[in-house]
PDB file of N, CA and C in Angstrom:
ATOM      1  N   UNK A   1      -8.687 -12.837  20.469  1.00  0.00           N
ATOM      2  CA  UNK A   1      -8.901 -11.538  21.050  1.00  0.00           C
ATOM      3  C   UNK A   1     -10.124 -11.553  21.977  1.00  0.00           C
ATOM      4  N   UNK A   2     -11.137 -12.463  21.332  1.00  0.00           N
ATOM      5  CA  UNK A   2     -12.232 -12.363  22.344  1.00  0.00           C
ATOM      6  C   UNK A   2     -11.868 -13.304  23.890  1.00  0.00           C
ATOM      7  N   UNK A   3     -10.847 -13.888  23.831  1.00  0.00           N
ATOM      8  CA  UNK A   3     -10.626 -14.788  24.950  1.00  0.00           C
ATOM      9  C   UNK A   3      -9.878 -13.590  26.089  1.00  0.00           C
ATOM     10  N   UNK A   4      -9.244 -12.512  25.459  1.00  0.00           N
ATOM     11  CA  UNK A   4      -8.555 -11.432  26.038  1.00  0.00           C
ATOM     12  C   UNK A   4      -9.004 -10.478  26.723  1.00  0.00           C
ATOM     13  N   UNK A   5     -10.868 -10.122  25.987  1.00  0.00           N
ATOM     14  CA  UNK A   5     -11.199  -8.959  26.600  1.00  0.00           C
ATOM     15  C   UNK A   5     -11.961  -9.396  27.800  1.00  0.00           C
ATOM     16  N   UNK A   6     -12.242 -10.454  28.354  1.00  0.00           N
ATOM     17  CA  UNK A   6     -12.364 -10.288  30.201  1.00  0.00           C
ATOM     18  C   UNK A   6     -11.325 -10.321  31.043  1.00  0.00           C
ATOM     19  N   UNK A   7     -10.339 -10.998  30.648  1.00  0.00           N
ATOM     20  CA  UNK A   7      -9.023 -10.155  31.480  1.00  0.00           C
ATOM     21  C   UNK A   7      -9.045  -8.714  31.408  1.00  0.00           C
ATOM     22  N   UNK A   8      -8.882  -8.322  30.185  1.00  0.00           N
ATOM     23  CA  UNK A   8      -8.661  -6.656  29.879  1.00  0.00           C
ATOM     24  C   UNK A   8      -9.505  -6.218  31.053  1.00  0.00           C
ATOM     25  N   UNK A   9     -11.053  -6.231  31.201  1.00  0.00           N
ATOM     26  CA  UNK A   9     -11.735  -5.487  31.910  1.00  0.00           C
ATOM     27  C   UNK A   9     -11.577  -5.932  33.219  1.00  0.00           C
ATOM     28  N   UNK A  10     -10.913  -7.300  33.766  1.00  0.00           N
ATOM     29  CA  UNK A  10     -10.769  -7.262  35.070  1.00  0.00           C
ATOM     30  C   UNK A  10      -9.852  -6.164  35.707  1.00  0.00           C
ATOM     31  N   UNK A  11      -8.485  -6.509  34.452  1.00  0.00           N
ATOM     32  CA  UNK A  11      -7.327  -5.685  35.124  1.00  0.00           C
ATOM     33  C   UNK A  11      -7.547  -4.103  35.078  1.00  0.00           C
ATOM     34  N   UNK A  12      -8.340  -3.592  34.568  1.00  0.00           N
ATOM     35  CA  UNK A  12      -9.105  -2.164  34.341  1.00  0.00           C
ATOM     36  C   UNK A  12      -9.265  -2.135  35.762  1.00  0.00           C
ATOM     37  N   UNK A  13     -10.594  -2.867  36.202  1.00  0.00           N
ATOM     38  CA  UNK A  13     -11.566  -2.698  37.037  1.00  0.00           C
ATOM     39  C   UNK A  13     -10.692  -2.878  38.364  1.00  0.00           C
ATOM     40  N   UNK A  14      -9.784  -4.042  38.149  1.00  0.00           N
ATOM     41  CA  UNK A  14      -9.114  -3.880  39.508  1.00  0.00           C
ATOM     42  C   UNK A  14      -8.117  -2.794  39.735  1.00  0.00           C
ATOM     43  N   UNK A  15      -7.172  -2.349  38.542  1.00  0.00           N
ATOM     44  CA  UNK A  15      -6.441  -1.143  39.031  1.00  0.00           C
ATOM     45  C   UNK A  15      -7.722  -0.138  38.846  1.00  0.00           C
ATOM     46  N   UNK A  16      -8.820   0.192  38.783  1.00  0.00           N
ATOM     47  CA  UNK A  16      -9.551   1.222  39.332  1.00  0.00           C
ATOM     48  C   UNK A  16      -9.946   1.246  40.751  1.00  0.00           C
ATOM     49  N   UNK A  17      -9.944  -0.042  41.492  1.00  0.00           N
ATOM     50  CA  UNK A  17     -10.287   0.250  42.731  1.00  0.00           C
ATOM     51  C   UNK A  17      -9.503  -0.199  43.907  1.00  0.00           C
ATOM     52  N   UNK A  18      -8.292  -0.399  43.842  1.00  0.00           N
ATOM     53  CA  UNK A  18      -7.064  -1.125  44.263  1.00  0.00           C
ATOM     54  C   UNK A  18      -6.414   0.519  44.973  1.00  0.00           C
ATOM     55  N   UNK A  19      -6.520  -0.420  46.597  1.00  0.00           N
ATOM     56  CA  UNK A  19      -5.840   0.808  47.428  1.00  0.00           C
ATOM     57  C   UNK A  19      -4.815   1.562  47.416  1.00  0.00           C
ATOM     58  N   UNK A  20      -3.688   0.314  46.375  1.00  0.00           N
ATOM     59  CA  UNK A  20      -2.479   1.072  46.480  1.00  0.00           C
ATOM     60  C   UNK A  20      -1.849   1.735  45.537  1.00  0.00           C
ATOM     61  N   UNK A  21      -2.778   1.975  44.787  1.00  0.00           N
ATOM     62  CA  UNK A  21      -2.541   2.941  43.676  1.00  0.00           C
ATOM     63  C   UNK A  21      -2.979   4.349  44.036  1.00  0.00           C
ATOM     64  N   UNK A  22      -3.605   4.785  45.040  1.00  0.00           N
ATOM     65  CA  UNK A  22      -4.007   6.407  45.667  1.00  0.00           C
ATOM     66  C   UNK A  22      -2.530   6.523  45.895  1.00  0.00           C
ATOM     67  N   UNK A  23      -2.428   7.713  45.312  1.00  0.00           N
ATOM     68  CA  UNK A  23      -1.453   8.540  45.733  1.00  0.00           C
ATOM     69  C   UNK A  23       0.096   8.111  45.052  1.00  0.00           C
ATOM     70  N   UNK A  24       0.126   6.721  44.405  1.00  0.00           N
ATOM     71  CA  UNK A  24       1.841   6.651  43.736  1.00  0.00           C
ATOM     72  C   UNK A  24       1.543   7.053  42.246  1.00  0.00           C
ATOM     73  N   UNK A  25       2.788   7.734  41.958  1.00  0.00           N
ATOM     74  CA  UNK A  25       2.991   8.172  40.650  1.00  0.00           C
ATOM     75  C   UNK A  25       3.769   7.580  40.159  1.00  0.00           C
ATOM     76  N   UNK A  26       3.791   7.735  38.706  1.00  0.00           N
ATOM     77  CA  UNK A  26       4.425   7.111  37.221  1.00  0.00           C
ATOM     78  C   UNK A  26       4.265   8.236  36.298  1.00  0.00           C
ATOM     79  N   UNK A  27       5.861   8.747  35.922  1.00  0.00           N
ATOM     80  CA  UNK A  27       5.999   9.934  34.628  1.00  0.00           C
ATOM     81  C   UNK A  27       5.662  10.973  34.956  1.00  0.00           C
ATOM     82  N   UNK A  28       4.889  11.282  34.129  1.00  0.00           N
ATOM     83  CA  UNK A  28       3.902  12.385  35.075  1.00  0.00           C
ATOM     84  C   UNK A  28       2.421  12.600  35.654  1.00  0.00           C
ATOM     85  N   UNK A  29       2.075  11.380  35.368  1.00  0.00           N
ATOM     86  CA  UNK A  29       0.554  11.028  35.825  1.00  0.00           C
ATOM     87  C   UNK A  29       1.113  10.835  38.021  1.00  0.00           C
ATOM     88  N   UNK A  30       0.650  12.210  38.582  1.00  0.00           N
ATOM     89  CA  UNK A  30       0.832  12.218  40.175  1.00  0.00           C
ATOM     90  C   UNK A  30      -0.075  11.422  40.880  1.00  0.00           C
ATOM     91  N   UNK A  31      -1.034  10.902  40.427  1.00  0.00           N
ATOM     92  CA  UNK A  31      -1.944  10.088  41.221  1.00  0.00           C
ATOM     93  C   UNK A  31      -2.142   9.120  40.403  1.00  0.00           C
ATOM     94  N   UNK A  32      -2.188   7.603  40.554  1.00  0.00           N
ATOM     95  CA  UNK A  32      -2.751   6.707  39.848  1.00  0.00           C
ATOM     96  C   UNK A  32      -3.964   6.338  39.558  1.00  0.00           C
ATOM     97  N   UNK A  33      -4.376   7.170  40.901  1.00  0.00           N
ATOM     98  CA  UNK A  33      -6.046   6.344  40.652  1.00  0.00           C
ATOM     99  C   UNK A  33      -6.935   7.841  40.300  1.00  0.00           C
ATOM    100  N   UNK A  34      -6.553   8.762  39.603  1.00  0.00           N
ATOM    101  CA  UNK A  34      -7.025   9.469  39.368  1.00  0.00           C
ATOM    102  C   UNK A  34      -6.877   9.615  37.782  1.00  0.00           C
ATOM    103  N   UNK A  35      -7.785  10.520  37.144  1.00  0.00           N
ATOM    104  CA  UNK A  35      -7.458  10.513  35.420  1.00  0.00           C
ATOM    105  C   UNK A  35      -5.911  11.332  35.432  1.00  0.00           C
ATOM    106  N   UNK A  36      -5.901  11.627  34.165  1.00  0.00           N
ATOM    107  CA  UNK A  36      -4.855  13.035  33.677  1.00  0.00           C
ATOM    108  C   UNK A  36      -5.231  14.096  34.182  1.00  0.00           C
ATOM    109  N   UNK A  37      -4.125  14.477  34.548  1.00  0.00           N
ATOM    110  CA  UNK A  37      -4.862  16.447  34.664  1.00  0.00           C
ATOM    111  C   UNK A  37      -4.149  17.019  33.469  1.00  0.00           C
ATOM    112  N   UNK A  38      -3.456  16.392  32.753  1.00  0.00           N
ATOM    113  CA  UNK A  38      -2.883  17.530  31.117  1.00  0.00           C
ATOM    114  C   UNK A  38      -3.957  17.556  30.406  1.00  0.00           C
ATOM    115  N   UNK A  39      -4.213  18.671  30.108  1.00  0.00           N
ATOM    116  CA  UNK A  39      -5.490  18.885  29.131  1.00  0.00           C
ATOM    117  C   UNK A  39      -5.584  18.150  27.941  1.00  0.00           C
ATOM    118  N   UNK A  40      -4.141  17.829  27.451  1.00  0.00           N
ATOM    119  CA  UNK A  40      -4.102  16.941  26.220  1.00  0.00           C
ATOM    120  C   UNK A  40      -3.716  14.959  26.626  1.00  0.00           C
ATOM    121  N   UNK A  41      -5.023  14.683  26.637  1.00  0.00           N
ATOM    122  CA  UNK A  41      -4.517  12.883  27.205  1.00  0.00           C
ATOM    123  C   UNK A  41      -3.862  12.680  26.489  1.00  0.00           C
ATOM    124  N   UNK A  42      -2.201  12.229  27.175  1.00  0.00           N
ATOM    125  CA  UNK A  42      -1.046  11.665  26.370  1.00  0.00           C
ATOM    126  C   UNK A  42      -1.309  10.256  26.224  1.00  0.00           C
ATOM    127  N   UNK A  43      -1.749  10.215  27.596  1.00  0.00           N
ATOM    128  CA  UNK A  43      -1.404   8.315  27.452  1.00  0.00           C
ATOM    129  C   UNK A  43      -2.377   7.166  26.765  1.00  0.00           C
ATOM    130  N   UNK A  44      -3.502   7.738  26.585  1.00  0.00           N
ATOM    131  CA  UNK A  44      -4.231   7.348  24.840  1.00  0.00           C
ATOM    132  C   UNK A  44      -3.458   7.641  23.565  1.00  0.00           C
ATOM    133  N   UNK A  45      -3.003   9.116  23.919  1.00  0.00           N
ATOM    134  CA  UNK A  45      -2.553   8.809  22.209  1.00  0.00           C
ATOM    135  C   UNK A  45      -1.464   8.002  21.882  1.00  0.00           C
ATOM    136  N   UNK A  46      -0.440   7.586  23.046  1.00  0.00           N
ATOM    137  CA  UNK A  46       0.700   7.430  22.860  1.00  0.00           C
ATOM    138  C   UNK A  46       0.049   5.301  22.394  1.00  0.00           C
ATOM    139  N   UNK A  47      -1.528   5.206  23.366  1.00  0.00           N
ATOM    140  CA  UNK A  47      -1.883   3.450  22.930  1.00  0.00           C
ATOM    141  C   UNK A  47      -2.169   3.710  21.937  1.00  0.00           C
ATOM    142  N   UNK A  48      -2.902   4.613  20.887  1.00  0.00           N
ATOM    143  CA  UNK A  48      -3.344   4.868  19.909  1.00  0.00           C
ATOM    144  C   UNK A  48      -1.838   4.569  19.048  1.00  0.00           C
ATOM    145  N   UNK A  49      -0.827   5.059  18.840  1.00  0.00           N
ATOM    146  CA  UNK A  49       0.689   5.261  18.338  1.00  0.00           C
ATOM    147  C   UNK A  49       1.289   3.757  18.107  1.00  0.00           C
ATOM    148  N   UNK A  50       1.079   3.312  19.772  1.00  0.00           N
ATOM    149  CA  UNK A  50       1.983   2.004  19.239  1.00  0.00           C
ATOM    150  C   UNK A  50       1.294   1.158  18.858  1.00  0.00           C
ATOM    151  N   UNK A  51      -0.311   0.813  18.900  1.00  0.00           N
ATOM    152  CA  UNK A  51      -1.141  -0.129  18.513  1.00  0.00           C
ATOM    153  C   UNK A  51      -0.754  -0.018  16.989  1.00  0.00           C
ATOM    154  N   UNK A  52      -1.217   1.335  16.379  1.00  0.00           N
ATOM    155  CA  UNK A  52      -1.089   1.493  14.573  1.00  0.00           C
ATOM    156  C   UNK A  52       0.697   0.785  14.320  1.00  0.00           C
ATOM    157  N   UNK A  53       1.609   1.127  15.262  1.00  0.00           N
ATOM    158  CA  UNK A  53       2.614   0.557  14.702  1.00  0.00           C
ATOM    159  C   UNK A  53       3.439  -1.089  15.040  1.00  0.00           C
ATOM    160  N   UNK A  54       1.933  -1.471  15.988  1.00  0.00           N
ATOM    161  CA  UNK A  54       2.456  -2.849  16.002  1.00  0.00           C
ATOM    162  C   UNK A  54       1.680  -3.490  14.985  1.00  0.00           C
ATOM    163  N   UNK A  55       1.068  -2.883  14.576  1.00  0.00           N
ATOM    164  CA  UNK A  55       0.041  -3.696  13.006  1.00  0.00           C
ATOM    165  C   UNK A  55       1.023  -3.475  11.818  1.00  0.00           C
ATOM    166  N   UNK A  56       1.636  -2.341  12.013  1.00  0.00           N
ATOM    167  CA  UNK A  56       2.549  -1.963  10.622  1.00  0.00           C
ATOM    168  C   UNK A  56       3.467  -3.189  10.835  1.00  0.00           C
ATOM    169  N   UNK A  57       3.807  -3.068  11.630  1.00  0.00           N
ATOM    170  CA  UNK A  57       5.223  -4.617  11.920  1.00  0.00           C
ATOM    171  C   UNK A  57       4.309  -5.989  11.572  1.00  0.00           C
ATOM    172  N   UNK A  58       3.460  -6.081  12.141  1.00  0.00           N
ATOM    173  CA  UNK A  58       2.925  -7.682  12.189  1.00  0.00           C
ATOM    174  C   UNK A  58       2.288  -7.537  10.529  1.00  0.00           C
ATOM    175  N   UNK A  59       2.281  -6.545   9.561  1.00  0.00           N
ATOM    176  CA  UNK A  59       0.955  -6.544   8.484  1.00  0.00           C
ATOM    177  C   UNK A  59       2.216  -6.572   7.590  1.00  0.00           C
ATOM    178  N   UNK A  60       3.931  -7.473   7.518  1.00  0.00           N
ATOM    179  CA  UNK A  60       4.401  -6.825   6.415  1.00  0.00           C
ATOM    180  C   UNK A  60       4.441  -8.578   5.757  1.00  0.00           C
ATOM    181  N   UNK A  61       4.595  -8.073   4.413  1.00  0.00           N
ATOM    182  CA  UNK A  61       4.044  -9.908   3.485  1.00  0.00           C
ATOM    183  C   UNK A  61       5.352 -11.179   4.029  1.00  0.00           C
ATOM    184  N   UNK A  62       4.424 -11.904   3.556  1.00  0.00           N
ATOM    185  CA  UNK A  62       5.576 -12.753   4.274  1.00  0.00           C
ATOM    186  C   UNK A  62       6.487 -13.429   2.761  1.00  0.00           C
ATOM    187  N   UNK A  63       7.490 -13.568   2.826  1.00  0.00           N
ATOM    188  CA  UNK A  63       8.211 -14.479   2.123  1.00  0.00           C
ATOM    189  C   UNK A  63       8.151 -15.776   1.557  1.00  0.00           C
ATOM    190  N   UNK A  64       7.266 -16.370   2.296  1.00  0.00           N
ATOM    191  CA  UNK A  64       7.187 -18.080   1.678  1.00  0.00           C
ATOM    192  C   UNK A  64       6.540 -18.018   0.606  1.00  0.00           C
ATOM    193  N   UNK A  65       6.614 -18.757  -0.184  1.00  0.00           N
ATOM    194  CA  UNK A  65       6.021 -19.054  -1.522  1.00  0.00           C
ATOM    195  C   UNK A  65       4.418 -19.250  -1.516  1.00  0.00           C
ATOM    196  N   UNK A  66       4.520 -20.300  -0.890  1.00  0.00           N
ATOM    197  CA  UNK A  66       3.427 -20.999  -0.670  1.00  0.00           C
ATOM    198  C   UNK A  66       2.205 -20.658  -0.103  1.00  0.00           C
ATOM    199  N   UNK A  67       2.370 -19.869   0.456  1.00  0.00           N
ATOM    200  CA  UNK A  67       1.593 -18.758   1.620  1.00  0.00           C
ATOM    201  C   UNK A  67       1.260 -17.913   0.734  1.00  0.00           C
ATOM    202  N   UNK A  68       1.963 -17.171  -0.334  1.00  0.00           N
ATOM    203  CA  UNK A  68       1.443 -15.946  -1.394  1.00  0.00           C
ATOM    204  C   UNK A  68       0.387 -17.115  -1.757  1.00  0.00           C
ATOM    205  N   UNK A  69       0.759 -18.081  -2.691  1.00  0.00           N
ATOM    206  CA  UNK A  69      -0.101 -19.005  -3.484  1.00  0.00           C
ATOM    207  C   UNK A  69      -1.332 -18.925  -3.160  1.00  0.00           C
ATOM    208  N   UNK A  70      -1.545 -19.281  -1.368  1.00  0.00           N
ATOM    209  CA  UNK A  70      -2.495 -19.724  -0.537  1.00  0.00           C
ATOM    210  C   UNK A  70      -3.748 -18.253  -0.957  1.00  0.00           C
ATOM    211  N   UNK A  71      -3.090 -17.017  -0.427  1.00  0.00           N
ATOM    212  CA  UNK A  71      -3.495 -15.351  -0.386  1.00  0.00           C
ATOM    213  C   UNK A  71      -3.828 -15.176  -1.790  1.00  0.00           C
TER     214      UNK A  71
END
């Protein structure tokens, strides 16, 4: 994960200042390079949503024997 988070902040930093994101839309976010204007930020909660449920998938026990033994 730590090898991940300077990509993470490049690709942040570059879609924050990347020309061709003024003005195209996605869903309902009308500007890209601008925040939300819905008073309620969807598109956190919705990373908030699938993050908790890609841990529920990846956190279920595993089957091998040997591996409980190990745990």
């Amino acid at each position: 994960m730590l090898l991940q988070l300077p990509f993470v902040f490049a690709f942040y930093k570059s879609l924050s200042v990347t020309i061709e994101m003024r003005g195209a839309s996605w869903l309902w976010v009308t500007d890209l390079s601008q925040p939300e204007t819905i008073a309620l930020r969807v598109l956190p909660i919705l990373l908030i949503v699938t993050q908790f449920l890609q841990q529920r998938i990846d956190a279920q026990p595993r089957q091998d024997p040997t591996q409980q033994k190990m745990m």
